[in-house]
N, C-alpha and C. Protein backbone atom coordinates (compact mmCIF):
# COMPACT_ATOMS: atom_id res chain seq x y z
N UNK A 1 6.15 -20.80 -7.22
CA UNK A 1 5.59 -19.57 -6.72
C UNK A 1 6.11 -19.29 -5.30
N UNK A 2 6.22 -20.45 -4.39
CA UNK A 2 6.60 -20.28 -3.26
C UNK A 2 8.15 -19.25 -3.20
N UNK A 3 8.95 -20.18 -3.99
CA UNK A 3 10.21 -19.59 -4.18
C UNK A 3 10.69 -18.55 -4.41
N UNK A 4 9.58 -17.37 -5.27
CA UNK A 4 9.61 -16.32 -5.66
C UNK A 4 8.90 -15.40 -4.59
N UNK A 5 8.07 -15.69 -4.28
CA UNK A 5 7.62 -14.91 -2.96
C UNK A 5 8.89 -15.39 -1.68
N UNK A 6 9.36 -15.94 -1.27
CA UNK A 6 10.26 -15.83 -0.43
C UNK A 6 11.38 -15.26 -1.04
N UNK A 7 12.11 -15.29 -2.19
CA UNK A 7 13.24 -14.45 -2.52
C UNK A 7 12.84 -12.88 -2.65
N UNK A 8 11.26 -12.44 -3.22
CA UNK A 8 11.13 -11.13 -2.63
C UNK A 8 10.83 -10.70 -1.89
N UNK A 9 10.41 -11.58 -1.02
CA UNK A 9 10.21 -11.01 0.82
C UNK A 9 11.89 -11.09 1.41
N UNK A 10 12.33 -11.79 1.18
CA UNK A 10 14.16 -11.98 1.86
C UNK A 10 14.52 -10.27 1.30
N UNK A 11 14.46 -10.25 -0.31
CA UNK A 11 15.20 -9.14 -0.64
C UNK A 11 14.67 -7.46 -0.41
N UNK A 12 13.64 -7.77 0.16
CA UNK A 12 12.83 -6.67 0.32
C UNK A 12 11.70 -5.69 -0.55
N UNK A 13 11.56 -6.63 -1.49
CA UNK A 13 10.47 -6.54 -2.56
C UNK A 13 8.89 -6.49 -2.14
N UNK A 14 9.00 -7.18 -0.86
CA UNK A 14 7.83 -7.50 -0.58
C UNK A 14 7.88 -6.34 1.31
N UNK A 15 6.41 -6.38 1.50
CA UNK A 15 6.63 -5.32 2.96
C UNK A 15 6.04 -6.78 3.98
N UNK A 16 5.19 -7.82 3.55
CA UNK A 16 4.91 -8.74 4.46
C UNK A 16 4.50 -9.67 3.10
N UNK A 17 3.90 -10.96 4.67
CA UNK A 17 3.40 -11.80 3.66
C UNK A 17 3.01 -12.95 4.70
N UNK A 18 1.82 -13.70 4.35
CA UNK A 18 0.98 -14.30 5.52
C UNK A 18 1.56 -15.61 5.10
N UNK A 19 1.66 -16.77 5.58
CA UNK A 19 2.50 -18.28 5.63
C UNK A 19 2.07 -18.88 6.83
N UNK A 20 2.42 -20.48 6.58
CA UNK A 20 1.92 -20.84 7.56
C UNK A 20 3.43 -21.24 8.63
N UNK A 21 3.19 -22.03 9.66
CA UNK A 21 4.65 -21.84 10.59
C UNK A 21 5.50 -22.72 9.56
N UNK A 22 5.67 -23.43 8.20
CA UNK A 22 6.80 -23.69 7.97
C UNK A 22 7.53 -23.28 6.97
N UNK A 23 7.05 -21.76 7.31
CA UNK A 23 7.94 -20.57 6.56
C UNK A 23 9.24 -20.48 7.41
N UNK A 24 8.99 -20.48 8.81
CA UNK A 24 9.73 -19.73 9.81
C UNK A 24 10.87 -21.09 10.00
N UNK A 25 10.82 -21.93 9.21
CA UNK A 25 12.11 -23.40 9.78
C UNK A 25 13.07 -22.84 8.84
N UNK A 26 14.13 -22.43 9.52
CA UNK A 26 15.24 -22.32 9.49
C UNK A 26 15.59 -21.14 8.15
N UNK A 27 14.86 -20.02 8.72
CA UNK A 27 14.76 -18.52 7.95
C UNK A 27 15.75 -17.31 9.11
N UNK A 28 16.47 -16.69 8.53
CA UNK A 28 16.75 -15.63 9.47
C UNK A 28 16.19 -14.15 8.82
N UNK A 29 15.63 -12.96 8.78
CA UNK A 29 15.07 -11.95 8.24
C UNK A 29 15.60 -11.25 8.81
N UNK A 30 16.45 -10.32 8.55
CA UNK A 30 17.02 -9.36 9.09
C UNK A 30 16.12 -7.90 9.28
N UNK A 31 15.28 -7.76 8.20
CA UNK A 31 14.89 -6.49 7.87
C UNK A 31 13.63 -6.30 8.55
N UNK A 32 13.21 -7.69 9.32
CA UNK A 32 11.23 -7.59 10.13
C UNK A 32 11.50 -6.77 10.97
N UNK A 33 10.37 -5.65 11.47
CA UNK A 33 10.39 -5.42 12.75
C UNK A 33 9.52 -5.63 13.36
N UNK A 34 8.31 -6.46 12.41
CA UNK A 34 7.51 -7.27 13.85
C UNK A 34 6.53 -8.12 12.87
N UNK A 35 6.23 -9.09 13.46
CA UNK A 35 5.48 -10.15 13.76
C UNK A 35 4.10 -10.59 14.28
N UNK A 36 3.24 -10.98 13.47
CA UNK A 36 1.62 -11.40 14.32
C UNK A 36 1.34 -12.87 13.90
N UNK A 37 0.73 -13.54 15.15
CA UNK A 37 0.96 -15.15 15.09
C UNK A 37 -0.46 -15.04 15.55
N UNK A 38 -1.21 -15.66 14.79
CA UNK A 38 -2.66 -16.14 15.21
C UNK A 38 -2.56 -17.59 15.67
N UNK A 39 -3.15 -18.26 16.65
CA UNK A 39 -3.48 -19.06 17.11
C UNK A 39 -2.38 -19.83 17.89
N UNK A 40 -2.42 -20.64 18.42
CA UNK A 40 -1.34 -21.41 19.06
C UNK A 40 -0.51 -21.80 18.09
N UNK A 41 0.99 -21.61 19.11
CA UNK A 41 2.54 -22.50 17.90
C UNK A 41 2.45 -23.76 18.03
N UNK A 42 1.62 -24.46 18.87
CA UNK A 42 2.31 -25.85 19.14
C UNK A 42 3.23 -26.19 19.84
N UNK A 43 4.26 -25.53 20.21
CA UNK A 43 5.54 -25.83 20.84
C UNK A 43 6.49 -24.63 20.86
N UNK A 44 7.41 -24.70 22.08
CA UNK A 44 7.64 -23.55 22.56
C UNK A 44 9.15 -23.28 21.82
N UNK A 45 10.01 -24.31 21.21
CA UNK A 45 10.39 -24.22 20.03
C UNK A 45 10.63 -23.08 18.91
């Protein structure tokens, strides 16, 4: 399931989608234009 929700969020199938930070290891998204981060990252990383 994971896999399929990230190939239609990459391809643009999807408009968002909530994850936790180890969505963001080693993703590039070309198409976001923004971002909301609840709580602390942990590291500035």
């Amino acid at each position: 399931e994971r896999r399929k929700i990230e190939m239609d969020f990459f391809g643009g199938k999807l408009l968002g989608v909530t994850a936790t930070n180890a969505l963001e290891l080693g993703i590039d998204v070309g198409h976001i234009d923004a971002t909301l981060h609840l709580g602390f990252p942990g590291s500035v990383a």
